[in-house]
PDB file of N, CA and C in Angstrom:
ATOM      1  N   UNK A   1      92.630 -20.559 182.703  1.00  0.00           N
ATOM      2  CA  UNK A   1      93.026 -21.569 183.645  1.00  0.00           C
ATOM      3  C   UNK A   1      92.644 -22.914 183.062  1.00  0.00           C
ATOM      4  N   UNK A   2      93.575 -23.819 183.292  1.00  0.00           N
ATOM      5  CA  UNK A   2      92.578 -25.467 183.199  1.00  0.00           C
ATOM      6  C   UNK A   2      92.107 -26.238 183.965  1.00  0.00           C
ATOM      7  N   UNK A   3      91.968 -27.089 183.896  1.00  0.00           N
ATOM      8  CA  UNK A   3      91.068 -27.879 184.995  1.00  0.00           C
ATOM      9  C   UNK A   3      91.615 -28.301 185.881  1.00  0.00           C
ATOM     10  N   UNK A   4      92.636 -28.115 185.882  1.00  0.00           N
ATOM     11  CA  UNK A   4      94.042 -29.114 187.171  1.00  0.00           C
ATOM     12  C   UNK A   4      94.603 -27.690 188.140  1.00  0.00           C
ATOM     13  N   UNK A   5      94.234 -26.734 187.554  1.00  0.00           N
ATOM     14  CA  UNK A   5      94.432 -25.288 188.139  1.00  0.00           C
ATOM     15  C   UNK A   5      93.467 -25.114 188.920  1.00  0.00           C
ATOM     16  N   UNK A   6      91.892 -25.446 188.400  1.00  0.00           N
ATOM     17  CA  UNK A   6      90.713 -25.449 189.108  1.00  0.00           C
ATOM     18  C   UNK A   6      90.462 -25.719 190.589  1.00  0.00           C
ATOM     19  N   UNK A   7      91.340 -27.539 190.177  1.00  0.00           N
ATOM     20  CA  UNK A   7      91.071 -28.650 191.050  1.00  0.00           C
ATOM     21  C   UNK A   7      91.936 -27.980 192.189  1.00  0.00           C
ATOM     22  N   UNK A   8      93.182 -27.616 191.789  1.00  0.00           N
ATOM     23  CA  UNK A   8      94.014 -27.306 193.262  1.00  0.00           C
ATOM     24  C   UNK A   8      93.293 -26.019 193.905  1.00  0.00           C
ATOM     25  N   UNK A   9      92.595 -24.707 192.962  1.00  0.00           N
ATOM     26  CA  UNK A   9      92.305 -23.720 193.530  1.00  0.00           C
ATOM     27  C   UNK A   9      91.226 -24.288 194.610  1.00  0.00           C
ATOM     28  N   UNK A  10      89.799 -25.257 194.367  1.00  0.00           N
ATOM     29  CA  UNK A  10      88.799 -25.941 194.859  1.00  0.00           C
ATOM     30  C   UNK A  10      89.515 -26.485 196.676  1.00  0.00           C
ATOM     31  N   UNK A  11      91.138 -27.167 195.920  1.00  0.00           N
ATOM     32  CA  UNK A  11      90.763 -27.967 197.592  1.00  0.00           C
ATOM     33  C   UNK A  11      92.271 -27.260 197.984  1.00  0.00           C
ATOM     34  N   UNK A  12      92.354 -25.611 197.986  1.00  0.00           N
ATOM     35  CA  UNK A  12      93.317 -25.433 198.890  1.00  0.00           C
ATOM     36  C   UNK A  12      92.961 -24.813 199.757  1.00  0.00           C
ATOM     37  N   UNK A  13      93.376 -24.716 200.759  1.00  0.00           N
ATOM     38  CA  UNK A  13      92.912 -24.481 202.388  1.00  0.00           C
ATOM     39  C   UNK A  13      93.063 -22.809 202.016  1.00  0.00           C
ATOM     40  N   UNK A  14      93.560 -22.151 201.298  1.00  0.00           N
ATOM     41  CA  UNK A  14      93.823 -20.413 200.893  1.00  0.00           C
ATOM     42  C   UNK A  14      92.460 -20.041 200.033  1.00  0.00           C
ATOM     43  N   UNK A  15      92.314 -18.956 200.304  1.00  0.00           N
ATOM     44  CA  UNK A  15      91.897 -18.000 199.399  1.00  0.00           C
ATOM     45  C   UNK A  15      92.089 -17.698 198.410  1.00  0.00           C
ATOM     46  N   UNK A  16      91.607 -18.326 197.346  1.00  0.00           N
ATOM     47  CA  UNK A  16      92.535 -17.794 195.954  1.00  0.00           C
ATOM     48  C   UNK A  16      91.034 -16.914 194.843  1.00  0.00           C
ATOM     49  N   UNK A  17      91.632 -15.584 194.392  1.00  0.00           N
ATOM     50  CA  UNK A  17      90.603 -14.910 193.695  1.00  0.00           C
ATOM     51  C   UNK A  17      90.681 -15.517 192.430  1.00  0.00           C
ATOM     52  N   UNK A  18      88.949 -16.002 191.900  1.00  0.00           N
ATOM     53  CA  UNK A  18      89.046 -16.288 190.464  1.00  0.00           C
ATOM     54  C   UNK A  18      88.362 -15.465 190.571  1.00  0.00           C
ATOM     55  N   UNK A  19      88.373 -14.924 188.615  1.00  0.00           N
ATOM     56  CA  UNK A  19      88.118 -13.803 187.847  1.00  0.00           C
ATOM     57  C   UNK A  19      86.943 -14.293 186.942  1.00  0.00           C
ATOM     58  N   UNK A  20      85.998 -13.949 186.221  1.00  0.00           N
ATOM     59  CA  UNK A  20      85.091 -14.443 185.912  1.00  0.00           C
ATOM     60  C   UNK A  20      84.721 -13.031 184.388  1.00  0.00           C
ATOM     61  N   UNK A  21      85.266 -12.806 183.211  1.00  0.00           N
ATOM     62  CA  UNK A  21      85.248 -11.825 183.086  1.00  0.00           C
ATOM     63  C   UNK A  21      85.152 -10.219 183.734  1.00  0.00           C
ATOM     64  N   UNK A  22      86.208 -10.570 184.334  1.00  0.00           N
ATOM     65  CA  UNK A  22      86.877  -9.392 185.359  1.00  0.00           C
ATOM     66  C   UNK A  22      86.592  -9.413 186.314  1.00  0.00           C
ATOM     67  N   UNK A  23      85.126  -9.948 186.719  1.00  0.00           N
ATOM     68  CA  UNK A  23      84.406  -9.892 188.455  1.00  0.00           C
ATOM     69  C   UNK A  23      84.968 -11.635 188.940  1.00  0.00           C
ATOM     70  N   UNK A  24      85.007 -10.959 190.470  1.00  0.00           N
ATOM     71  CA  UNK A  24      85.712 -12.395 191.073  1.00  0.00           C
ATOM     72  C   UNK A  24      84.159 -13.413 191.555  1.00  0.00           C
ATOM     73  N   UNK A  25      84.416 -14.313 191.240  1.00  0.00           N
ATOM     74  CA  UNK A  25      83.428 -15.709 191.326  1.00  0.00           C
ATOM     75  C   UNK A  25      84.021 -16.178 192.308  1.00  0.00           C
ATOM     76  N   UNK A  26      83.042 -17.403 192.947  1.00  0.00           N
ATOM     77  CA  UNK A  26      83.470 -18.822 193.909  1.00  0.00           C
ATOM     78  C   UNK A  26      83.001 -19.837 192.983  1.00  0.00           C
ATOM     79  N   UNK A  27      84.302 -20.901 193.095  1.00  0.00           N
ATOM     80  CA  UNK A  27      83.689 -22.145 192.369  1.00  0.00           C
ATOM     81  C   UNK A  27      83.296 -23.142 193.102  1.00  0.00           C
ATOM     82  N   UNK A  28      81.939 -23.415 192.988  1.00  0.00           N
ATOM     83  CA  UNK A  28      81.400 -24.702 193.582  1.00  0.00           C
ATOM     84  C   UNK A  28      81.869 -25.384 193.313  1.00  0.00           C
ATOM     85  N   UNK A  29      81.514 -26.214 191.787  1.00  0.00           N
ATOM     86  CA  UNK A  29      81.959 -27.442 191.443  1.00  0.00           C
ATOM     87  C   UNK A  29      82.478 -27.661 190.352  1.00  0.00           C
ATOM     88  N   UNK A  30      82.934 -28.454 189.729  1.00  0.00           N
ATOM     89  CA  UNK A  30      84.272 -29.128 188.302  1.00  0.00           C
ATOM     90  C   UNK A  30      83.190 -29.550 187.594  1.00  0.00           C
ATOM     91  N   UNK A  31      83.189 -30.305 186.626  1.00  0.00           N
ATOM     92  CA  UNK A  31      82.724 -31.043 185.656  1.00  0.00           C
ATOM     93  C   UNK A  31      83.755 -30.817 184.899  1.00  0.00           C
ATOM     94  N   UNK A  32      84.650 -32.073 184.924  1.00  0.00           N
ATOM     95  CA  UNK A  32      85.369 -32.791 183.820  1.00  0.00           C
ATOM     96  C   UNK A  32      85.568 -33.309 182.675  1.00  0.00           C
ATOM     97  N   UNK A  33      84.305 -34.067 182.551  1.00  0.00           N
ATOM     98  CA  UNK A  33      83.516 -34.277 181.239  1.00  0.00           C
ATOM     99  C   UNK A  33      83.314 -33.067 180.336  1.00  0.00           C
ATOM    100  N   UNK A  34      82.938 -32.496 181.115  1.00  0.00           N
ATOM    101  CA  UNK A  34      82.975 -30.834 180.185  1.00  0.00           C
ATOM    102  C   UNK A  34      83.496 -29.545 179.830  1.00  0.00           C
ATOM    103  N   UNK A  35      84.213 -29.847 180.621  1.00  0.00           N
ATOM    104  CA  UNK A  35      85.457 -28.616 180.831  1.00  0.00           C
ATOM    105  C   UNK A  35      84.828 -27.552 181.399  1.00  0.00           C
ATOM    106  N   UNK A  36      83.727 -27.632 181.952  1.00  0.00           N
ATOM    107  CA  UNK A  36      82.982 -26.527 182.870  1.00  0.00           C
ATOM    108  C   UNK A  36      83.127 -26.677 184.636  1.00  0.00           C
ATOM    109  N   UNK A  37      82.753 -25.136 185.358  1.00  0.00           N
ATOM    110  CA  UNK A  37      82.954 -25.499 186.298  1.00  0.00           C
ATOM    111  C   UNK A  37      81.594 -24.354 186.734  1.00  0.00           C
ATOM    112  N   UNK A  38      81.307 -24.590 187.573  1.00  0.00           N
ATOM    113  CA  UNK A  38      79.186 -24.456 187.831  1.00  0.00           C
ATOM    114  C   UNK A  38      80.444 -22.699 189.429  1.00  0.00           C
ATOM    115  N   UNK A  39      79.979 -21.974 188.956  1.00  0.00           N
ATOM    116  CA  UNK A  39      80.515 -20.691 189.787  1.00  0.00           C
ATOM    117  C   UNK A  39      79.458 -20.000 190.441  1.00  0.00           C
ATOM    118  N   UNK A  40      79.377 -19.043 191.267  1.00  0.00           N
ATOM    119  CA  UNK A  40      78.465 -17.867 191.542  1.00  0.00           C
ATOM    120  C   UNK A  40      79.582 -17.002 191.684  1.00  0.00           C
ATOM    121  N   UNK A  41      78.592 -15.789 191.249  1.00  0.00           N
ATOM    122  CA  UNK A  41      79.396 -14.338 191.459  1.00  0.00           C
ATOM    123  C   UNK A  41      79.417 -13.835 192.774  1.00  0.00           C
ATOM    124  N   UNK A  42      80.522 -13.329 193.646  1.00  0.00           N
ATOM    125  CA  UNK A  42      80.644 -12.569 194.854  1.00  0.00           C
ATOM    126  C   UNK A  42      79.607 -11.176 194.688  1.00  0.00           C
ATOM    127  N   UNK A  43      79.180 -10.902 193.912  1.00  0.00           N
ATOM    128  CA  UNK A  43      78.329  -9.617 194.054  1.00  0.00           C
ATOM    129  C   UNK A  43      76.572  -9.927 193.921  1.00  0.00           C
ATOM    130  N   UNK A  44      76.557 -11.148 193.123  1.00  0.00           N
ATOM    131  CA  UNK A  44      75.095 -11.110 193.412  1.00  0.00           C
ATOM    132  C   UNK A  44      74.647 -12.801 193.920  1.00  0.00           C
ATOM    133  N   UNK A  45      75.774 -13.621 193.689  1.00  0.00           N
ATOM    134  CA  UNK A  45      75.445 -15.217 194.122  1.00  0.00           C
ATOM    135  C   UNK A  45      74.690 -15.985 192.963  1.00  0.00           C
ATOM    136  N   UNK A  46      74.157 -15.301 191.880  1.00  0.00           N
ATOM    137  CA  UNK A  46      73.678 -16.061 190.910  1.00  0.00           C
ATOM    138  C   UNK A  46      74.904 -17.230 190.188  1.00  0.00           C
ATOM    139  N   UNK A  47      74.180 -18.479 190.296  1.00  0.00           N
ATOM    140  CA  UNK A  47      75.004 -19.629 189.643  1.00  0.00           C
ATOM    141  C   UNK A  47      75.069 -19.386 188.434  1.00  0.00           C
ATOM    142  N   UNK A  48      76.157 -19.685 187.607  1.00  0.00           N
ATOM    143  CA  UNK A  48      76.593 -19.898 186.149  1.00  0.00           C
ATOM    144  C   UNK A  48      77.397 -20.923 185.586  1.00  0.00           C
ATOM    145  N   UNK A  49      76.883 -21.650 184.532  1.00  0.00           N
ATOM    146  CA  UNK A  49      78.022 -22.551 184.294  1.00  0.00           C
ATOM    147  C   UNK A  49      78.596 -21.926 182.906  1.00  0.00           C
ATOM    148  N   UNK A  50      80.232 -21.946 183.436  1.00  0.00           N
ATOM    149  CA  UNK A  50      81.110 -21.354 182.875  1.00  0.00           C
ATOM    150  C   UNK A  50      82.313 -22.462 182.221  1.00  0.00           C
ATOM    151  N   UNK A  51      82.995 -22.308 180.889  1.00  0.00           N
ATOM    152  CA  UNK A  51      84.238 -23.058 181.068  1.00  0.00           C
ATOM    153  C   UNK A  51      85.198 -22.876 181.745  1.00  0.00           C
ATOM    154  N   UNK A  52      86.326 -24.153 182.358  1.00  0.00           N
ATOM    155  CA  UNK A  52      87.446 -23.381 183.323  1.00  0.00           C
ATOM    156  C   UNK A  52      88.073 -22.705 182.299  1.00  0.00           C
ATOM    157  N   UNK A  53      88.677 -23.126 180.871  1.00  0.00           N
ATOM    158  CA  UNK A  53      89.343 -21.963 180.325  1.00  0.00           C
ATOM    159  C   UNK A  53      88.931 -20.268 180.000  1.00  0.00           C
ATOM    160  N   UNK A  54      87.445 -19.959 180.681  1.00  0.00           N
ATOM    161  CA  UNK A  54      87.796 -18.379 180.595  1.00  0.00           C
ATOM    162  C   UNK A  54      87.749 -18.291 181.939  1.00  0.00           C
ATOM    163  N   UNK A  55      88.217 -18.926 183.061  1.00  0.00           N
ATOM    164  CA  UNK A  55      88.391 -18.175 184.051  1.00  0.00           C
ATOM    165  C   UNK A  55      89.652 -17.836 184.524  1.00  0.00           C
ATOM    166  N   UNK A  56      89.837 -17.401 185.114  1.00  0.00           N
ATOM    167  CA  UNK A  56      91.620 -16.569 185.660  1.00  0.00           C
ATOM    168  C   UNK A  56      91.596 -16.000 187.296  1.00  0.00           C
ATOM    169  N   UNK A  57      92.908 -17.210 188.139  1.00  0.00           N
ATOM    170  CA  UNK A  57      93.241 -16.664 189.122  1.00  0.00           C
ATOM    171  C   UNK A  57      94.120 -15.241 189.034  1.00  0.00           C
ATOM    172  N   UNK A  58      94.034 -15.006 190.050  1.00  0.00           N
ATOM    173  CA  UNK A  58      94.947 -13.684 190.098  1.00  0.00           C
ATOM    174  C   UNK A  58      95.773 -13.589 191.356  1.00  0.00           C
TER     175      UNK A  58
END
């Protein structure tokens, strides 16, 4: 995904599943500057900062 994929998944009023090497994440927040976006995992809530390009809606 890129960062403009991110941004719309962040502020749409839907549900959209991101993938996080295969397990689905929530994204808190963007960072632009870095091409990262700060996630937790749906199974345990631990934060990670990840790039948006390995993540994937589905």
């Amino acid at each position: 995904m890129n960062m403009q994929q991110a941004k719309e998944i962040v502020n749409s009023p839907e549900n959209v599943v991101v993938l996080f090497e295969g397990k689905p994440v929530w994204i808190d927040e963007l960072d632009e500057a870095t091409g990262t976006a700060l996630v937790h995992s749906e199974t345990d809530g631990k934060p990670m900062r990840v790039r948006v390009d390995r993540l994937h809606a589905q």
